[in-house]
C-alpha atoms as a PDB file:
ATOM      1  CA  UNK A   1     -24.113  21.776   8.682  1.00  0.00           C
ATOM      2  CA  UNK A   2     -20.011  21.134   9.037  1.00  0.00           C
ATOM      3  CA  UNK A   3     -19.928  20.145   5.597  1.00  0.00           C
ATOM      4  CA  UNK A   4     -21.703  22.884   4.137  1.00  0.00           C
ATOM      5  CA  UNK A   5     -19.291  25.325   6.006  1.00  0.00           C
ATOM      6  CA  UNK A   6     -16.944  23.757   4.006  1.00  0.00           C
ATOM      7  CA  UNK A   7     -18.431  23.449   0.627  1.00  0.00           C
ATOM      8  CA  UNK A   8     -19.395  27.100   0.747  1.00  0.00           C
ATOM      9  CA  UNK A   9     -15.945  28.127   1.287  1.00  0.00           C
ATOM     10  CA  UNK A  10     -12.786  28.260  -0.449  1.00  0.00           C
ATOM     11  CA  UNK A  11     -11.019  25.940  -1.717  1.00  0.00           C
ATOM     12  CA  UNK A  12      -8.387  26.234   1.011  1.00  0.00           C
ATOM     13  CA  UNK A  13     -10.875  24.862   3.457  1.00  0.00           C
ATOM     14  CA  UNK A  14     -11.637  22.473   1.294  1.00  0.00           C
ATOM     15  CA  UNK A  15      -8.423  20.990   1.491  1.00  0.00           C
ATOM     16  CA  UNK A  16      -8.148  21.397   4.983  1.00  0.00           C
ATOM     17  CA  UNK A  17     -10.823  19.276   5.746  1.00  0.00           C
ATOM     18  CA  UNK A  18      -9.548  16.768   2.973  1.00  0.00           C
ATOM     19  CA  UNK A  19      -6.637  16.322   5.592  1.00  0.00           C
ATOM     20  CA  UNK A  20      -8.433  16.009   8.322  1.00  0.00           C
ATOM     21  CA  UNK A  21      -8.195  12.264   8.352  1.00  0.00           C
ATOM     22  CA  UNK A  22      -4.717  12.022   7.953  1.00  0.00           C
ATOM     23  CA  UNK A  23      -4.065  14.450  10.761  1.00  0.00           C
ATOM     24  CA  UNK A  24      -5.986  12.467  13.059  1.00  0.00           C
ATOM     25  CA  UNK A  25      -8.548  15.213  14.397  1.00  0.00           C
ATOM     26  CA  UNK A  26     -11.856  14.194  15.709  1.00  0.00           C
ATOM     27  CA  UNK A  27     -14.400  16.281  13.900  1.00  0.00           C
ATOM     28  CA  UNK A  28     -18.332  15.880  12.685  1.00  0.00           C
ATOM     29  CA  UNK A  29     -17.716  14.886   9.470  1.00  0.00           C
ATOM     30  CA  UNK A  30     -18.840  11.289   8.159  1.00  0.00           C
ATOM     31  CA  UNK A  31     -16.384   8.971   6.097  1.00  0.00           C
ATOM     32  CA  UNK A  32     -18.865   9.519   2.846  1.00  0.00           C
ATOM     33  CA  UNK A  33     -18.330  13.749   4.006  1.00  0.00           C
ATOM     34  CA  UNK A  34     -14.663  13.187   3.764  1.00  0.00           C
ATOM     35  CA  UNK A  35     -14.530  11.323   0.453  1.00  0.00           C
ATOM     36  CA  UNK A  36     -16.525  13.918  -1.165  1.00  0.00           C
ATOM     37  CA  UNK A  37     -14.371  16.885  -0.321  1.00  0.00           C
ATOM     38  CA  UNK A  38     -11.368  14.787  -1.343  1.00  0.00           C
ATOM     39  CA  UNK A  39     -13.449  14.037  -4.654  1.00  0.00           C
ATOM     40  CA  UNK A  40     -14.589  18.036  -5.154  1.00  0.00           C
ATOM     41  CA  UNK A  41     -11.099  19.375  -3.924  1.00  0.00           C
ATOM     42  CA  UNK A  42      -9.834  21.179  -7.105  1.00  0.00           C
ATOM     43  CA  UNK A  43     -13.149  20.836  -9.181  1.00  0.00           C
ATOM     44  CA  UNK A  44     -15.541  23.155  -7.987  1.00  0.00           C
ATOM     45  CA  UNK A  45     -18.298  22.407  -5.512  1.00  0.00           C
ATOM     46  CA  UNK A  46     -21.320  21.383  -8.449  1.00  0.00           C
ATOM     47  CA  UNK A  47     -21.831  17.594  -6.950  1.00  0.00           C
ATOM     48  CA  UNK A  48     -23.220  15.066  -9.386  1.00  0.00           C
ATOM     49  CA  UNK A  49     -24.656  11.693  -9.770  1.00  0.00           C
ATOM     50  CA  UNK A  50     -21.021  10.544 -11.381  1.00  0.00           C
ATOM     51  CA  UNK A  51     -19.212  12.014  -8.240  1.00  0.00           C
ATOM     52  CA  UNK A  52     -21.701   9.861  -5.649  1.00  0.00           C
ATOM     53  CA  UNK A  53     -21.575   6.909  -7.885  1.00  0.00           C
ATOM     54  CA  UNK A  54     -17.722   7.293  -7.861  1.00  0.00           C
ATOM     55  CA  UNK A  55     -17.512   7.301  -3.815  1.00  0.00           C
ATOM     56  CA  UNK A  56     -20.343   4.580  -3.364  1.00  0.00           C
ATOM     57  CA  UNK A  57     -18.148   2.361  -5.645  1.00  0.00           C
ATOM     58  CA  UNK A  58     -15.088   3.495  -4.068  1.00  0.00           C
ATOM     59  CA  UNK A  59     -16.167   2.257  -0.660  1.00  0.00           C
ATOM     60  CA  UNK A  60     -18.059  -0.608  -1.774  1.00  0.00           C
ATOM     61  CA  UNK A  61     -14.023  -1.479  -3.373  1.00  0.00           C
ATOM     62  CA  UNK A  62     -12.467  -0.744   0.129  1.00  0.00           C
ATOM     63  CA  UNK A  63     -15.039  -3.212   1.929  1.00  0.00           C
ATOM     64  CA  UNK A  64     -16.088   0.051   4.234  1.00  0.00           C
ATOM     65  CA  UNK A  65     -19.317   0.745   2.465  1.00  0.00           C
ATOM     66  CA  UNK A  66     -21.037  -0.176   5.477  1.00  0.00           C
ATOM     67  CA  UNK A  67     -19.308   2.204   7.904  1.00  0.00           C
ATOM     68  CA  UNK A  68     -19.830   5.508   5.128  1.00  0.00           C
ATOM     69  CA  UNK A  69     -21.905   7.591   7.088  1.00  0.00           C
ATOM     70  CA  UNK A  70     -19.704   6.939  10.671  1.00  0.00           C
ATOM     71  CA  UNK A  71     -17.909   9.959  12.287  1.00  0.00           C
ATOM     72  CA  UNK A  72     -14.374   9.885  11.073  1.00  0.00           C
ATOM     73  CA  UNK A  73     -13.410  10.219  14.438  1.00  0.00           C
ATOM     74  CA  UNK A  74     -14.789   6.678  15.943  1.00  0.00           C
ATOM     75  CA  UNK A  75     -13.326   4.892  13.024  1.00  0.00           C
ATOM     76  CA  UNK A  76     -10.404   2.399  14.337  1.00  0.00           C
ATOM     77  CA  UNK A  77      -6.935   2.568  12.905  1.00  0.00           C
ATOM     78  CA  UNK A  78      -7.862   0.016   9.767  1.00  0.00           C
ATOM     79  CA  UNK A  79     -10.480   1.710   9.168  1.00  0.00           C
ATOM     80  CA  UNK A  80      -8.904   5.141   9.100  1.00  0.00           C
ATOM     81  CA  UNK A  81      -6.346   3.605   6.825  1.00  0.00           C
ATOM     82  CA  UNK A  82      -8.677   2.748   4.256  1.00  0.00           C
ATOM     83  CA  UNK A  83     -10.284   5.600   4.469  1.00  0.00           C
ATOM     84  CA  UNK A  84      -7.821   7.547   3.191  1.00  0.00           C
ATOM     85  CA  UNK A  85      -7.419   5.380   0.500  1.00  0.00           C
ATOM     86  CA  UNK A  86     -10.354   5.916  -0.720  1.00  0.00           C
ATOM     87  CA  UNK A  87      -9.916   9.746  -0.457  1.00  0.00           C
ATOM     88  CA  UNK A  88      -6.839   9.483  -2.813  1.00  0.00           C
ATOM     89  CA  UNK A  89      -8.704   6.888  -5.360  1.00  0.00           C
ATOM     90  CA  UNK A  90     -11.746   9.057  -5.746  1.00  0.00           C
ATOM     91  CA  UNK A  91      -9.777  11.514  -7.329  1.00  0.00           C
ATOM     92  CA  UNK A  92      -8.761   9.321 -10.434  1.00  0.00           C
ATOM     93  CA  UNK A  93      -5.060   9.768  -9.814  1.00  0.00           C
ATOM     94  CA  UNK A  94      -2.531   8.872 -12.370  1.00  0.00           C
ATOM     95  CA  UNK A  95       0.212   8.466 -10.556  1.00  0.00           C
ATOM     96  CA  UNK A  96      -0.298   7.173  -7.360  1.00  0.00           C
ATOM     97  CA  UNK A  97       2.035   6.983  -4.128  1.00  0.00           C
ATOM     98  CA  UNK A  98       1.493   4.897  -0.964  1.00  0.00           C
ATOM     99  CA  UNK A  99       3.341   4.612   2.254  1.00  0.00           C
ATOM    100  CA  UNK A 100       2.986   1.639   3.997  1.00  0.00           C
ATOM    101  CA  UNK A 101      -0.700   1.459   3.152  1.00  0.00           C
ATOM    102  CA  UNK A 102      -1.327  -2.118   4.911  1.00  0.00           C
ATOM    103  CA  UNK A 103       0.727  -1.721   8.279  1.00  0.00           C
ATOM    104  CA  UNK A 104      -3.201  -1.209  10.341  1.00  0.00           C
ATOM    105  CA  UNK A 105      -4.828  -3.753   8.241  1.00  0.00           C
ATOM    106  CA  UNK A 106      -5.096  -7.556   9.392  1.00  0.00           C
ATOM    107  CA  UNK A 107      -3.510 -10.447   6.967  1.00  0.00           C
ATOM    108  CA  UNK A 108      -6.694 -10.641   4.772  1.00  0.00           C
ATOM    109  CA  UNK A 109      -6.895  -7.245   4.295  1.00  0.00           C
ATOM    110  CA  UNK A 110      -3.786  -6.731   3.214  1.00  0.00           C
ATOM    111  CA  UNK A 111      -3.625  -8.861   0.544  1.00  0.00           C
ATOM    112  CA  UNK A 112      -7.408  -7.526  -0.745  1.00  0.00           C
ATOM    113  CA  UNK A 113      -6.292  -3.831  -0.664  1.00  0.00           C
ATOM    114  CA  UNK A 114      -2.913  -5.006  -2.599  1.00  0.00           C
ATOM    115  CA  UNK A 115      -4.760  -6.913  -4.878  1.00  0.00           C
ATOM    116  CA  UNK A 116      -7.028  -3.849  -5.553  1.00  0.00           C
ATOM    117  CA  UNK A 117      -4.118  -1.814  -6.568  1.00  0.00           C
ATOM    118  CA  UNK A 118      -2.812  -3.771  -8.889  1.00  0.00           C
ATOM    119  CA  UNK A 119      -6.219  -4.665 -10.398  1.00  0.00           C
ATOM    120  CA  UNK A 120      -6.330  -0.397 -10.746  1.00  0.00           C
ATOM    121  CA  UNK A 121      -2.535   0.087 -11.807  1.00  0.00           C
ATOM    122  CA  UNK A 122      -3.878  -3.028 -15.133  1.00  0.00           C
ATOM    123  CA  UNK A 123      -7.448  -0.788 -15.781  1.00  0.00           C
ATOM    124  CA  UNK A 124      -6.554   2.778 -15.305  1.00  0.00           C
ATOM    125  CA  UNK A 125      -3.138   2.522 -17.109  1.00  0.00           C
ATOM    126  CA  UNK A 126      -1.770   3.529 -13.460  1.00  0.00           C
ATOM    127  CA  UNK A 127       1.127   3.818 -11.824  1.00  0.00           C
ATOM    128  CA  UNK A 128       0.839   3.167  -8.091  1.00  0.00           C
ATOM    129  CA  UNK A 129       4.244   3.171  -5.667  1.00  0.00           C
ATOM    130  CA  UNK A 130       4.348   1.742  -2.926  1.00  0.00           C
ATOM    131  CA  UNK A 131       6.737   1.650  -0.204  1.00  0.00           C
ATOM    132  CA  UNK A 132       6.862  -1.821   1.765  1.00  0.00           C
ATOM    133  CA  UNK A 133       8.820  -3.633   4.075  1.00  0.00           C
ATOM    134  CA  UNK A 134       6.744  -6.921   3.671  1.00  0.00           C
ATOM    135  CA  UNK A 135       9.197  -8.579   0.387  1.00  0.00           C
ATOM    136  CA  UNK A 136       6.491 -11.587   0.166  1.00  0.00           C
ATOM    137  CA  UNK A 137       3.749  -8.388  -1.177  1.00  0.00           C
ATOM    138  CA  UNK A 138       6.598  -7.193  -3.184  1.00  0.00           C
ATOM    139  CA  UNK A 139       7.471 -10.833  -4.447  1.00  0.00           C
ATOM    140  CA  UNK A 140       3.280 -11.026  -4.772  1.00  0.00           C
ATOM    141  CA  UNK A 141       1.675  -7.949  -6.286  1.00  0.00           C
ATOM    142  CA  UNK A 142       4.682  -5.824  -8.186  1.00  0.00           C
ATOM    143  CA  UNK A 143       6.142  -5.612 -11.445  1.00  0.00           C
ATOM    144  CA  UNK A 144       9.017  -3.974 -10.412  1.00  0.00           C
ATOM    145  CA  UNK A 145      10.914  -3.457  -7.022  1.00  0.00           C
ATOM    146  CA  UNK A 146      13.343  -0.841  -5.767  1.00  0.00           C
ATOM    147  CA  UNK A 147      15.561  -1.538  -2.931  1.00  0.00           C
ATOM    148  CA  UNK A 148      16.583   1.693  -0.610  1.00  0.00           C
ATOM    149  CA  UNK A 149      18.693   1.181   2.350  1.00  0.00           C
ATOM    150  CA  UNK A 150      20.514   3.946   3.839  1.00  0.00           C
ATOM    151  CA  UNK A 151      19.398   6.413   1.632  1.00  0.00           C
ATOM    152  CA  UNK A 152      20.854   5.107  -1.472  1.00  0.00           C
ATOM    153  CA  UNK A 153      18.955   3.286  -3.969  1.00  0.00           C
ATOM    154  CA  UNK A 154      20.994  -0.384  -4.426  1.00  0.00           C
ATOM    155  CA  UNK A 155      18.614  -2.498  -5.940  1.00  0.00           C
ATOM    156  CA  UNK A 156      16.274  -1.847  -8.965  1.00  0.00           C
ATOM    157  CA  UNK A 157      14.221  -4.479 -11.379  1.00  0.00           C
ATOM    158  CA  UNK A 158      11.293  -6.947 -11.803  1.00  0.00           C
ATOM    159  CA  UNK A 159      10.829  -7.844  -8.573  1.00  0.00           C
ATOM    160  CA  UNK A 160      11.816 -11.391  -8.780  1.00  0.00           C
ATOM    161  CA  UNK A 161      14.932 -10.311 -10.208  1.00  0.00           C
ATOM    162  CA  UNK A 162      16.213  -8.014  -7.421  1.00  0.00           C
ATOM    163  CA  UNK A 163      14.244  -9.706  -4.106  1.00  0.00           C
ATOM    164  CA  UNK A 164      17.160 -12.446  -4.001  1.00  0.00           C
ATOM    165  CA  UNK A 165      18.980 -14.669  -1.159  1.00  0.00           C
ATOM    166  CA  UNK A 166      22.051 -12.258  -2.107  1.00  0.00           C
ATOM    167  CA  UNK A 167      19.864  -9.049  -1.328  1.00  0.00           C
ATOM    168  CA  UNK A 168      18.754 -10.529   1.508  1.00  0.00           C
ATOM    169  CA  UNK A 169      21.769 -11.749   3.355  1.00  0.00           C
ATOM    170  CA  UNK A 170      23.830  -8.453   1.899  1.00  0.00           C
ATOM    171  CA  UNK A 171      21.232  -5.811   3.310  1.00  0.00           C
ATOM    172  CA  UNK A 172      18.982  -7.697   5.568  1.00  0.00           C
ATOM    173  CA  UNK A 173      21.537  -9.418   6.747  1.00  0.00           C
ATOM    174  CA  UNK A 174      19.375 -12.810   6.773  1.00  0.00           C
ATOM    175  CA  UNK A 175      20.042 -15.974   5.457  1.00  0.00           C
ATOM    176  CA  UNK A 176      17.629 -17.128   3.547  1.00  0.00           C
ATOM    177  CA  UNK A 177      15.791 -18.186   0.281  1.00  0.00           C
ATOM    178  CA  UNK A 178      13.189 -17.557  -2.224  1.00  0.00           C
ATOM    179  CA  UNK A 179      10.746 -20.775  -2.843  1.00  0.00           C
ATOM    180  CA  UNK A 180       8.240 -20.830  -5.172  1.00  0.00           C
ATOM    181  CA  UNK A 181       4.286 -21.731  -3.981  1.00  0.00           C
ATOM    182  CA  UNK A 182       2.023 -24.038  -5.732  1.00  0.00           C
ATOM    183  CA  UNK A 183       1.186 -20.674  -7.565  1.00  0.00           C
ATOM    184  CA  UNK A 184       5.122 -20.370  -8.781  1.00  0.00           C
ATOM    185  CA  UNK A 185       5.279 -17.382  -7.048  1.00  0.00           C
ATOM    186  CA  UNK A 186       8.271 -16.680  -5.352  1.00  0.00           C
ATOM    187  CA  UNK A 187       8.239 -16.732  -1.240  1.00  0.00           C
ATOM    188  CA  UNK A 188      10.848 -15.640   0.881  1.00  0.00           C
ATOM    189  CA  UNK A 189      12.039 -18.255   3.875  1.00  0.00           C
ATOM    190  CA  UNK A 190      14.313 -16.912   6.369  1.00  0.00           C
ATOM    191  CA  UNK A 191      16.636 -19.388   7.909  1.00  0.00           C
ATOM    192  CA  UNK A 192      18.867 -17.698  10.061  1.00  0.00           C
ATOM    193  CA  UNK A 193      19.655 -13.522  10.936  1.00  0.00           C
ATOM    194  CA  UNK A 194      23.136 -12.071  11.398  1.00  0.00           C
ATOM    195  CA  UNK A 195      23.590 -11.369  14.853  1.00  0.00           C
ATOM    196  CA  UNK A 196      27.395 -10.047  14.368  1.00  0.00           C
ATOM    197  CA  UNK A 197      29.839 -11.968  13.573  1.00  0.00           C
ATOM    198  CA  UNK A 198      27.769 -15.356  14.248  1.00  0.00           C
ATOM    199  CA  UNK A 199      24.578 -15.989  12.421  1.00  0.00           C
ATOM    200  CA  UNK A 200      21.941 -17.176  14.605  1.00  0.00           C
ATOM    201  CA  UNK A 201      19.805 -20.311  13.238  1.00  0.00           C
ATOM    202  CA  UNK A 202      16.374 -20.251  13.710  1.00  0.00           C
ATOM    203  CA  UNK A 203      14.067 -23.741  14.550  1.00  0.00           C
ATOM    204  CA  UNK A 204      13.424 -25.140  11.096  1.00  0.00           C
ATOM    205  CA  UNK A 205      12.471 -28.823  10.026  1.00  0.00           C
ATOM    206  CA  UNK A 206      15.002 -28.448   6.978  1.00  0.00           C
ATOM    207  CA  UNK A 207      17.889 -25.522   6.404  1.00  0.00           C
ATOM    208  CA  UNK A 208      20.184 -25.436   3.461  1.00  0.00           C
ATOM    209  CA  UNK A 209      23.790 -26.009   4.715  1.00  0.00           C
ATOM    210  CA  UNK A 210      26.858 -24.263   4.735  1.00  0.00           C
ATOM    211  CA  UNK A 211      25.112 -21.289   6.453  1.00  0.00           C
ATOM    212  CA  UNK A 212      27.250 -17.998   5.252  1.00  0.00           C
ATOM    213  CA  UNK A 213      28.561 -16.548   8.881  1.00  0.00           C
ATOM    214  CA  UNK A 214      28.898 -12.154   8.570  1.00  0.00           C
ATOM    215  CA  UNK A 215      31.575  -9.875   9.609  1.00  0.00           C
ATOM    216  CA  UNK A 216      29.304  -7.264   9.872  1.00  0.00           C
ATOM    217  CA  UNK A 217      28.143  -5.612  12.801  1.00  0.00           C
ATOM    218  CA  UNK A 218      25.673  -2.920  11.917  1.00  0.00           C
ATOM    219  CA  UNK A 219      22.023  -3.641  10.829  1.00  0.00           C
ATOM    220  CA  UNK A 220      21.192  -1.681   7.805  1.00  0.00           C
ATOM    221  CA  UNK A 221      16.954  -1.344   7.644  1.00  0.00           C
ATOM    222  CA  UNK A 222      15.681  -2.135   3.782  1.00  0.00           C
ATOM    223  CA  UNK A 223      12.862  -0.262   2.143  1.00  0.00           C
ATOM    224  CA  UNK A 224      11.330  -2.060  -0.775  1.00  0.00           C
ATOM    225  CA  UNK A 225       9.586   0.242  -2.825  1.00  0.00           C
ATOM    226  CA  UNK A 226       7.200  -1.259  -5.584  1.00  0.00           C
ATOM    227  CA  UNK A 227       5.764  -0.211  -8.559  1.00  0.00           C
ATOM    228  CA  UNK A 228       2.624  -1.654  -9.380  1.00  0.00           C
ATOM    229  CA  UNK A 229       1.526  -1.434 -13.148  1.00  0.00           C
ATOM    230  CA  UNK A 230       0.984  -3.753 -15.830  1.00  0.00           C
ATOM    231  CA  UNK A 231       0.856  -1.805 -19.335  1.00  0.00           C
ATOM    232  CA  UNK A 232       0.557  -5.035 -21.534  1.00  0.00           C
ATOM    233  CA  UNK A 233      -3.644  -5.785 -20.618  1.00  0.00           C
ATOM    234  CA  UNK A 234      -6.291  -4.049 -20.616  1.00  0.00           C
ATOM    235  CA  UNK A 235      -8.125  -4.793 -17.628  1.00  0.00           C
ATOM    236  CA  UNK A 236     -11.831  -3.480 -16.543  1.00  0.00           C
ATOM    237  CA  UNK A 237     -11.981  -0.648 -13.853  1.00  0.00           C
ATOM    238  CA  UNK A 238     -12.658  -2.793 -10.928  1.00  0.00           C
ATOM    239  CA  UNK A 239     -14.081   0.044  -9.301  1.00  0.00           C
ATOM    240  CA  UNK A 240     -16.868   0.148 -11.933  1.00  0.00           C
ATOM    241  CA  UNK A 241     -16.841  -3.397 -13.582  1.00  0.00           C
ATOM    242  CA  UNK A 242     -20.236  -4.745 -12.600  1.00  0.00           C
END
């Protein structure tokens, strides 16, 4: 009955209870509720077998298919995380923005909802930004990586260009190193952090030598912001590829 309230309302309501996840309210509205509303917000209220085929494969995606007809409120932090996900990828963005979309998930999810993203960003012809403070899923899943610290943009390029051991020891005041895995993708290993004037080493089997020591006091926190698109394949929708 909630959701009907809604639907036959305007379209302020409607995106009123779009937000209702991201505003953390406790209300009788299912996950599946809330990804329709996001889906209809702006398009009328007519739902079709393309707009619950969307959402079912938009879930099914997310891996929280199984939880789609759970109150919003119960869902756990994760959970609520992807669900808003989905709410924004139902609607077919273009362009889309993220902030910090991984900090509730564990390890494995993490690298799954990244590797979604860019799998979208390839198929939809999609540009998805995404702020991060993990450099290894910058290093991992972007093209392209922009480097804000203090409110001034210092650092901008393919990722593996700009996510060096300079930009690391000059604004995250660390020494360290990028590696490549058995993949040949780049890995960042941190040998030592700036505590002052003295850099502090930490336990390591094998550390490059002639450690750089820092004058520098201050600890300046690093926002890597990454853009995840790939214009050069055409990739299937993996929201749809069956």
């Amino acid at each position: 009955m909630l959701l009907r309230a809604y639907v036959d309302d305007d379209e302020g309501q409607a995106a009123i209870a779009a937000d209702l996840l991201a505003k953390g309210n406790i209300v009788a509205v299912s996950l599946h509720e809330s990804v329709l509303l996001a889906r209809k917000q702006g398009m009328g209220w007519s739902v079709g077998d393309d707009d619950l085929a969307r959402i079912d494969e938009t879930l099914a995606a997310l891996g929280i298919a199984d939880i789609a007809f759970r109150n919003i409120g119960e869902l756990s932090g994760g959970q609520r995380q992807l669900a808003s996900l989905a709410q924004t990828l139902v609607r077919e963005p273009e362009i889309l923005p993220m902030d910090k979309p991984t900090s509730a998930l564990d390890l494995s999810r993490q690298v799954e909802v990244l590797g979604l993203m860019r799998e979208l960003a390839q198929a939809r012809r999609m540009v998805v930004l995404v702020a991060l403070h993990d450099l290894n899923h910058a290093l991992r899943f972007s093209d392209q990586t922009m480097v804000i610290a203090d409110g001034r943009l210092v650092a901008c390029g393919s990722s593996p260009d700009v996510i060096t051991s300079d930009l690391l020891r000059d604004i995250y005041h660390l020494n360290a190193r990028i590696e490549p895995c058995s993949r040949g993708i780049g890995h960042v290993i941190v040998d030592g952090v700036a505590d002052g004037r003295r850099t502090v080493i930490m336990p390591a089997a094998e550390t490059e030598s002639g450690t750089r020591s820092r004058s520098e006091a201050g600890r300046v926190t690093a926002t890597a912001s990454c853009r995840l698109i790939d214009a050069r394949t055409d990739r299937p929708d993996p929201l749809t590829a069956g």
